[in-house]
Each structure stands twice: as structure tokens, then as C-alpha cells.
Protein backbone atom coordinates (compact mmCIF):
# COMPACT_ATOMS: atom_id res chain seq x y z
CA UNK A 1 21.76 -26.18 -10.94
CA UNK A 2 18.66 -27.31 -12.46
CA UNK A 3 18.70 -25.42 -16.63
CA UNK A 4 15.69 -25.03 -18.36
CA UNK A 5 14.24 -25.86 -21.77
CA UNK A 6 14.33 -22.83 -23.71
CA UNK A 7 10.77 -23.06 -24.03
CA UNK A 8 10.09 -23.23 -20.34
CA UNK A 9 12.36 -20.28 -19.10
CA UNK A 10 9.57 -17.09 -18.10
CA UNK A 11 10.10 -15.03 -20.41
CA UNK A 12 9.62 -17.29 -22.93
CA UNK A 13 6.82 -19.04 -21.25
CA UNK A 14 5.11 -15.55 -20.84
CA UNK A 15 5.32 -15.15 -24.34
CA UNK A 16 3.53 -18.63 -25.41
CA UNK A 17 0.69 -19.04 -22.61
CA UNK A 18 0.75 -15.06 -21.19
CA UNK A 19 1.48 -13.97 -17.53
CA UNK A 20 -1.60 -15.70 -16.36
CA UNK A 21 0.44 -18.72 -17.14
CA UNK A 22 3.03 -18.50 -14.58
CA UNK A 23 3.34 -19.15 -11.50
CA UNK A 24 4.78 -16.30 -8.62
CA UNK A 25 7.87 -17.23 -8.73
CA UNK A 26 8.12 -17.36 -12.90
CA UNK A 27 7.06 -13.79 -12.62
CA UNK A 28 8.95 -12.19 -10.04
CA UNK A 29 11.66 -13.88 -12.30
CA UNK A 30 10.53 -12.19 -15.20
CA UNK A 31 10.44 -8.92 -13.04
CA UNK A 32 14.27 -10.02 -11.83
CA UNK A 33 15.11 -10.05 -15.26
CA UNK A 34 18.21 -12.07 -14.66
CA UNK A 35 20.40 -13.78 -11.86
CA UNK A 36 24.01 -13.37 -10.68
CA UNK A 37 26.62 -15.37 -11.29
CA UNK A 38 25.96 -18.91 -11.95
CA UNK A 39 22.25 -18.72 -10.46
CA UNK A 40 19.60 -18.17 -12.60
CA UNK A 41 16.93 -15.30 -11.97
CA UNK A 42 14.04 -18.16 -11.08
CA UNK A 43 16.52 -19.15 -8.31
CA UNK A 44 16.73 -15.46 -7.20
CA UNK A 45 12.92 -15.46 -7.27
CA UNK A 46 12.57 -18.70 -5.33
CA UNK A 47 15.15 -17.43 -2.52
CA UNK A 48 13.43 -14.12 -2.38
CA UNK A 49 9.90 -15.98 -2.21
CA UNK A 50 11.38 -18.32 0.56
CA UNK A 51 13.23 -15.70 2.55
CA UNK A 52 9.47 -13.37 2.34
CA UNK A 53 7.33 -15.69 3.51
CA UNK A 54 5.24 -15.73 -0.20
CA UNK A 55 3.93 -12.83 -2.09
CA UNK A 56 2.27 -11.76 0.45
CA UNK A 57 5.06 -11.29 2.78
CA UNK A 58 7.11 -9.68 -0.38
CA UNK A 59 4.82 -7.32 -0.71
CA UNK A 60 5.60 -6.27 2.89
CA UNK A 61 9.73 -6.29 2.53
CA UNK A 62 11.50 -2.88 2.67
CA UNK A 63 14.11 -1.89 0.60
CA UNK A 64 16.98 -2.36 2.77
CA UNK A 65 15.37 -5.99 3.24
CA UNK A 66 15.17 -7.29 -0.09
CA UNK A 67 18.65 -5.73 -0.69
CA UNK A 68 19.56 -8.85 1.91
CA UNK A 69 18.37 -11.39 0.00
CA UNK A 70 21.35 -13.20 -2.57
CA UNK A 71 21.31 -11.89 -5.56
CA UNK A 72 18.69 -9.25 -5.32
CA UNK A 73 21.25 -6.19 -4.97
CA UNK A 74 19.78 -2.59 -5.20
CA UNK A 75 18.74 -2.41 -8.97
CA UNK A 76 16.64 -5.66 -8.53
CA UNK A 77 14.86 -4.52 -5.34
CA UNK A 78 14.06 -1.14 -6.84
CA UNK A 79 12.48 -3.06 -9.69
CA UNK A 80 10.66 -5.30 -7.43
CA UNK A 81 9.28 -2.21 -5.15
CA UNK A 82 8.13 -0.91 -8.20
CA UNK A 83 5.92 -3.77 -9.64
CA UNK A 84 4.70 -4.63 -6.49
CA UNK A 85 3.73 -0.39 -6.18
CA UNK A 86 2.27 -0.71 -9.76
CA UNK A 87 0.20 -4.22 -9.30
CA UNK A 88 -1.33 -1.95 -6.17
CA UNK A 89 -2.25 0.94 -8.46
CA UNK A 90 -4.16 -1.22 -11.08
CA UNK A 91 -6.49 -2.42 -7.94
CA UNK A 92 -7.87 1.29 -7.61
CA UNK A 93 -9.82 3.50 -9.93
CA UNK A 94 -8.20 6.34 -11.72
CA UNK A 95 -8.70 9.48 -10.32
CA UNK A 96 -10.42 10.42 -13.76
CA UNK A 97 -13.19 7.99 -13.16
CA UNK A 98 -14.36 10.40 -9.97
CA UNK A 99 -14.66 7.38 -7.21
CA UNK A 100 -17.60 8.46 -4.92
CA UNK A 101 -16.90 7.48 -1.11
CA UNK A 102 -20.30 5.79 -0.37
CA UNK A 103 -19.70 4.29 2.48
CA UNK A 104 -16.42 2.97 5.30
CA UNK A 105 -16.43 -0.03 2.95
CA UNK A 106 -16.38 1.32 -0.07
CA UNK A 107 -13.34 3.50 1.30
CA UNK A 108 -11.57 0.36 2.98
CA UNK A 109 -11.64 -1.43 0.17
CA UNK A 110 -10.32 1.66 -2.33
CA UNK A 111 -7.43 2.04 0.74
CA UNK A 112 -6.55 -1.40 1.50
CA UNK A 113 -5.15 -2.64 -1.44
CA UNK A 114 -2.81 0.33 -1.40
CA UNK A 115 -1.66 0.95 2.42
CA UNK A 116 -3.06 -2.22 4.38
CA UNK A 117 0.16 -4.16 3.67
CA UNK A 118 2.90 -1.52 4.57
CA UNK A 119 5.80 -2.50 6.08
CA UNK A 120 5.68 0.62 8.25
CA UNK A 121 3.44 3.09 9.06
CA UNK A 122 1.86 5.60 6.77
CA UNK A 123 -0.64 8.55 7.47
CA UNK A 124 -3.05 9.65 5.10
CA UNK A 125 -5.87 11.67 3.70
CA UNK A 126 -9.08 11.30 1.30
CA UNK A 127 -9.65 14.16 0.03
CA UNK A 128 -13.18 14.86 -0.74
CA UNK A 129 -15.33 16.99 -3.04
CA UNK A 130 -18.78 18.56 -1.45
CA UNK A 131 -20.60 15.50 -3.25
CA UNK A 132 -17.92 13.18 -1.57
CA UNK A 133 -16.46 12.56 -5.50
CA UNK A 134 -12.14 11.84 -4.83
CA UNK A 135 -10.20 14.64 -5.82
CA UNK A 136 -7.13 12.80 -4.74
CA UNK A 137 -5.42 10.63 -2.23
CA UNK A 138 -1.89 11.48 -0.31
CA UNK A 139 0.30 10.36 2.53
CA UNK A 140 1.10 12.79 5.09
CA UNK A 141 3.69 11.13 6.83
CA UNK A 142 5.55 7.98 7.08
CA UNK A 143 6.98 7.01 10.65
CA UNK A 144 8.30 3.92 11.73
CA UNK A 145 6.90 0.02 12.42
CA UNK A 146 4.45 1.22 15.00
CA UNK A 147 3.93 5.21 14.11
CA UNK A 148 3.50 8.06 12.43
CA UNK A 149 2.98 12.09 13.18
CA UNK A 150 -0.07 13.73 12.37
CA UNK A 151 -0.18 17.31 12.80
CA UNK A 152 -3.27 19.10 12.72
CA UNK A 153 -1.44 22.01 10.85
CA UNK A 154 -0.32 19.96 7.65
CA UNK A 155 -3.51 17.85 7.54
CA UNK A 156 -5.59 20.54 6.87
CA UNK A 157 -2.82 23.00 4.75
CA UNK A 158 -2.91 20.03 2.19
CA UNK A 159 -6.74 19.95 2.35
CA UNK A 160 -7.28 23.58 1.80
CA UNK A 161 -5.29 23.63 -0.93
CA UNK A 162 -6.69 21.00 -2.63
CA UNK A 163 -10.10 22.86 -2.26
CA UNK A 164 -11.31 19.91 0.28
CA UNK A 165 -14.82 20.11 1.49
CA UNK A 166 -14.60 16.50 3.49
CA UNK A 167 -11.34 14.43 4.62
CA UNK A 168 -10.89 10.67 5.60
CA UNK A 169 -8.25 10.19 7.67
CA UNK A 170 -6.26 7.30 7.64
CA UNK A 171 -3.53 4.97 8.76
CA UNK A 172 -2.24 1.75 8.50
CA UNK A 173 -0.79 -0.68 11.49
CA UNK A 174 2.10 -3.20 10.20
CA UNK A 175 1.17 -5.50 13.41
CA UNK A 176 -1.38 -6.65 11.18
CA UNK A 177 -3.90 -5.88 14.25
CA UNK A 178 -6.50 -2.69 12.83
CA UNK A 179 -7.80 -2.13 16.88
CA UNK A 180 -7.01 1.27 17.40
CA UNK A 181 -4.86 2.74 20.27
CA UNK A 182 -5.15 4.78 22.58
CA UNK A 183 -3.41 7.76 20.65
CA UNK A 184 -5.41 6.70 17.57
CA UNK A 185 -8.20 7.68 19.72
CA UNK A 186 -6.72 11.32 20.92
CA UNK A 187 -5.11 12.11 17.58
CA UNK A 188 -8.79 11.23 15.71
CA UNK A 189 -10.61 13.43 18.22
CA UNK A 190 -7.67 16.41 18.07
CA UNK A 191 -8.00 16.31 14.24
CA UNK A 192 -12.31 16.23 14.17
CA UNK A 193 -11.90 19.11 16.32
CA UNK A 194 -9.28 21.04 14.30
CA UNK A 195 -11.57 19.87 11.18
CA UNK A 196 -14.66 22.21 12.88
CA UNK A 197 -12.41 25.15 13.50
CA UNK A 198 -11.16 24.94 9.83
CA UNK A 199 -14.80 24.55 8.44
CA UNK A 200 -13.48 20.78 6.93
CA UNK A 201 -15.51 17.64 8.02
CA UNK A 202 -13.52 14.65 9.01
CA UNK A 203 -15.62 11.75 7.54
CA UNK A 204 -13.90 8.66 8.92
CA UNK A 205 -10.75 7.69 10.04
CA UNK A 206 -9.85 4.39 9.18
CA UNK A 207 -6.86 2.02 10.82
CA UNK A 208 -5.52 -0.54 7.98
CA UNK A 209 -4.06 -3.73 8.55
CA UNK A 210 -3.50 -6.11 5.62
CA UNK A 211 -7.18 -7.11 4.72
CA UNK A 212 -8.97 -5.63 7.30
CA UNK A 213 -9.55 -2.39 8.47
CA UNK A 214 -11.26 -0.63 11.76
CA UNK A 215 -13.70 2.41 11.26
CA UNK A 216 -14.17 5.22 13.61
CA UNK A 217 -17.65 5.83 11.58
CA UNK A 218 -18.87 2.17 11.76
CA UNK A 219 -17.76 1.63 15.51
CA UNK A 220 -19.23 4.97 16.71
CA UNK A 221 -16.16 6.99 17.15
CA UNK A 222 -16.63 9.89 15.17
């Protein structure tokens, strides 16, 4: 096993040139914290990186998943969930700033960097003020790799009682494919239609799928 100059172990190397200094492994190391055994927490973070696919496909790994991996027992993938969860917070605005949905992109890219890169599938809403100002964003349910339930019923309890004038739906598809299917298509047009009877406009819905996303709005669906 390959030891390190003080000076050039992550931490330490964090310290002296900052995080922007270190490559992904260094600081899923630093995140690690330490290794097992005889192996070091860089080789952890290499294996993990390896065994992912990149960051990329890291950021996709369950739980149960990175639990798998040598050396990354529950502790250490509870700490990587968590960075990963916090490094897609700092992408969005805080809900203090009062985002304004202008437009399907403007919503895409607030939802992507959040949901697009779920390992499995989540259902959502945007809930929206009368001058379309966020008052907040929550999942309604989480299903499996290819779906979730969403009942007409709970999506609009949790939008009345967050005083909701307008809703975007949304959903993401782990495929990695944002087309939408054909019960995409019948749950959108139940939900529009429960949206009338409840006096709530459904905006959008928009499908999620890593970097891209598919809107009903854009495409003429809704």
C-alpha cells in the first residue's frame, strides 16, 4: 500500500490549497474520514469511485449499495448520502430568496439538480404562490426503479394546506430516458382534472432524468 507524505494526505492538502484543490477522490476521502484496517480512506474512495462508475454514478448509489462497497460500512455511506444530499441543496436558491417559476426551464433547472439523478423514483410538487413566487418544494412519494403513486387526494391535501394557488407536478425516471409513458400521460391528465375541481392550477408536469427533463407545457400536453 502506497503511504502518503503528510503533506499530501486530503485533509491536509485541503487545508494548504482548499477543496478546490483536490481531486474527487481526495474529497470523498476527506468525506470518508478514514479507512478500515490497513487501507487507507483514499483507497476506500478510489474503490467506491471505481465500483460507481465516477461521481456521477455515486451520486446515483442507494444506501444498501454503497454499504457493498469494502470498507464503506453503514456510518460511511450515511455520511456520503449526506454530502452528496447537501452539495444538491447548495445548487438551489433558498426558499427565503422567493424563486419565481418563469418558465419549464427555469423550473427544470431549479428541479434537476435535486431529483434528475435519483436512483429510484420520486414524485413531487412545486408549490406555487398566486404570483408563481415558491413557497416550497416536497416529495409525495417514493416508489421503486421505474414508479411511484400519485394520488389525486394527497397531491392536493398538501397543496391546500400550504395555501397553493398553482402546482408543478413532477417526477423523475432513473432509466435516464425523460419520454413520458403512457401512465405519465393518464396520471398528468387525472391530476389537471382533479386540479379544476379543487380550484388549483396544475402548471407543468415535468419528467426528470439526469440532465434533461420532458415538459408537458413545452410539448403541448397540458
Amino acid at each position: 500500500m502506497r503511504i502518503l507524505a503528510p503533506h499530501d494526505r486530503p485533509r491536509e492538502k485541503l487545508a494548504r490549497l482548499g477543496a478546490a484543490g483536490l481531486g474527487d477522490n481526495e474529497l470523498l476521502a476527506v468525506v470518508l474520514g478514514s479507512g478500515f484496517r490497513r487501507t487507507g480512506a483514499l483507497a476506500v474512495a478510489n474503490a467506491a469511485l471505481e465500483t460507481s462508475g465516477g461521481l456521477h454514478g455515486l451520486s446515483r448509489q442507494s444506501r444498501d449499495e454503497l454499504q457493498a462497497i469494502k470498507g464503506v460500512g453503514a456510518a460511511k455511506a450515511a455520511q456520503i448520502l449526506a454530502a452528496i444530499e447537501l452539495g444538491r441543496r447548495t445548487l438551489t436558491r433558498a426558499p427565503e430568496a422567493r424563486w419565481r417559476a418563469n418558465s419549464p426551464r427555469d423550473l427544470a433547472l431549479f428541479l434537476l439538480p435535486q431529483f434528475g439523478a435519483r436512483p429510484v423514483e420520486q414524485f413531487g410538487l412545486v408549490l406555487l404562490d398566486t404570483k408563481l413566487r415558491l413557497l416550497r418544494t416536497t416529495v409525495v412519494s417514493v416508489g421503486s426503479l421505474d414508479t411511484s403513486v400519485a394520488h389525486p387526494r394527497e397531491v392536493f391535501r398538501i397543496a391546500a394546506a400550504a395555501s397553493a394557488a398553482r402546482v408543478v407536478l413532477f417526477h423523475n425516471h432513473p432509466s435516464g430516458d425523460p419520454s413520458p409513458s403512457e401512465d405519465d400521460l393518464e396520471v398528468t391528465g387525472r391530476l389537471v382534472r382533479a386540479g379544476e375541481i379543487m380550484g388549483i392550477e396544475v402548471l407543468d408536469h415535468l419528467i426528470l432524468a439526469d440532465t434533461r427533463y420532458f415538459s408537458f407545457k413545452e410539448n403541448g400536453r397540458i
